[in-house]
Protein backbone atom coordinates (compact mmCIF):
# COMPACT_ATOMS: atom_id res chain seq x y z
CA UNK A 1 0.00 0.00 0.00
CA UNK A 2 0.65 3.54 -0.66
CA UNK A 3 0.58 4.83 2.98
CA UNK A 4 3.12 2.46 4.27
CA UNK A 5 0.44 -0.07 5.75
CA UNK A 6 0.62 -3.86 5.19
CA UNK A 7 -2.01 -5.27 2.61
CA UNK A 8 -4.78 -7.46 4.04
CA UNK A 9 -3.31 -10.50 2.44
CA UNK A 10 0.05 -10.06 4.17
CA UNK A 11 -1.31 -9.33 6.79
CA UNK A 12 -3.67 -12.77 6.86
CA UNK A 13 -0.54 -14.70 6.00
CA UNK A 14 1.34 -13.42 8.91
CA UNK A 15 -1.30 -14.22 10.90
CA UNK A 16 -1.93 -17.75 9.37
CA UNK A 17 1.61 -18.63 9.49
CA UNK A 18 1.79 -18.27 13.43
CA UNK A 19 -1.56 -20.36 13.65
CA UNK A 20 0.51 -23.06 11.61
CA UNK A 21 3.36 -22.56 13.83
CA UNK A 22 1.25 -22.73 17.01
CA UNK A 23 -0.61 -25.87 15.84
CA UNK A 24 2.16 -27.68 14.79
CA UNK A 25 3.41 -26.66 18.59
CA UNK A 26 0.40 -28.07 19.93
CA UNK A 27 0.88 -31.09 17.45
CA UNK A 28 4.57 -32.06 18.85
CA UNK A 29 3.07 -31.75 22.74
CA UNK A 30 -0.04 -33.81 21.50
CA UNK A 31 2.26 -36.65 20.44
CA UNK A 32 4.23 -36.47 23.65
CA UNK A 33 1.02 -37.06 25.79
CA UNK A 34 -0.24 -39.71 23.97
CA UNK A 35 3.06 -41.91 23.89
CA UNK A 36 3.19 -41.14 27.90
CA UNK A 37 -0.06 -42.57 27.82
CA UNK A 38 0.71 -45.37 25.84
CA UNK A 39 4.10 -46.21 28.35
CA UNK A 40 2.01 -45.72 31.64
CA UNK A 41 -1.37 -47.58 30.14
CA UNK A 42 -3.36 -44.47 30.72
CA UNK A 43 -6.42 -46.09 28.62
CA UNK A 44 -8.77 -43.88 30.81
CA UNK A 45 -6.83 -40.70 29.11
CA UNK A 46 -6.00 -41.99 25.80
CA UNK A 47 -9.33 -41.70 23.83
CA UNK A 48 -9.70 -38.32 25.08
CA UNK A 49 -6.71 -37.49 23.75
CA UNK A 50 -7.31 -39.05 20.42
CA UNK A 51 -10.46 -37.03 20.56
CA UNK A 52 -8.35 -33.59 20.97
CA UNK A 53 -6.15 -34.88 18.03
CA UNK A 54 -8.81 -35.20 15.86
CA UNK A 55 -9.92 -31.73 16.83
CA UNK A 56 -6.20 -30.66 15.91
CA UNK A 57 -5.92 -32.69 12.28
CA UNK A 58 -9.67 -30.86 11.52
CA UNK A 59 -7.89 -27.48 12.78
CA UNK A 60 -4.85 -28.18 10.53
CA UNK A 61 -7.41 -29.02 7.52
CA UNK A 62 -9.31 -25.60 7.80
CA UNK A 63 -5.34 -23.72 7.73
CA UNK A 64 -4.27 -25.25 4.70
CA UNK A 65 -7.87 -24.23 2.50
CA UNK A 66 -7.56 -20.91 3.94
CA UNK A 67 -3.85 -20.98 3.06
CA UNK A 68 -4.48 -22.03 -0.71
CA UNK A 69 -6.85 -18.64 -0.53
CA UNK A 70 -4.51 -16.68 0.89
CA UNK A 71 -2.15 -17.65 -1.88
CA UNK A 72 -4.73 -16.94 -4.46
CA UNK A 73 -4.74 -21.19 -5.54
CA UNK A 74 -8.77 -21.29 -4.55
CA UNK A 75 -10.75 -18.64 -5.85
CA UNK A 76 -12.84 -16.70 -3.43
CA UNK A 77 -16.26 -15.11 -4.81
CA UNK A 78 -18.07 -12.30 -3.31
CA UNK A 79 -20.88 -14.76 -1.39
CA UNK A 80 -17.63 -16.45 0.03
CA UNK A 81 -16.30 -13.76 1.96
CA UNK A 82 -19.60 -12.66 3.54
CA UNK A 83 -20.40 -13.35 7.33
């Protein structure tokens, strides 16, 4: 931009790039838990756990589509970017 401000899309890949870096983060600890589940034969923790995970893999899903928009590789109409 001509005033010296960042342009929305920069501005939503910044932003979407530390949401990938935090969920990746929360990723590696997820994996820790569950394999100190699996030593101690927590059972009573693990599908809980599983159950955040899947919550986490859905997460990552929803990144990546708005990351192809972001990057201009989905179009996005008019309708689409509506509340």
């Amino acid at each position: 931009c001509l005033d010296g401000r960042k342009r929305p899309e920069t501005l939503n890949k910044r932003e979407l790039d530390r949401a990938i870096n935090n969920q990746e983060m929360c990723k590696t600890h997820l994996f820790h838990i569950r394999e100190q589940c699996e030593i101690g034969n927590r059972k009573d923790l693990m599908t809980f756990v599983d159950q955040i995970c899947k919550g986490v893999i859905a997460v990552q899903s929803t990144m990546e589509g708005f990351g192809l928009m972001v990057d201009g590789q989905i179009p996005v109409s008019e309708s689409d970017s509506e509340p």
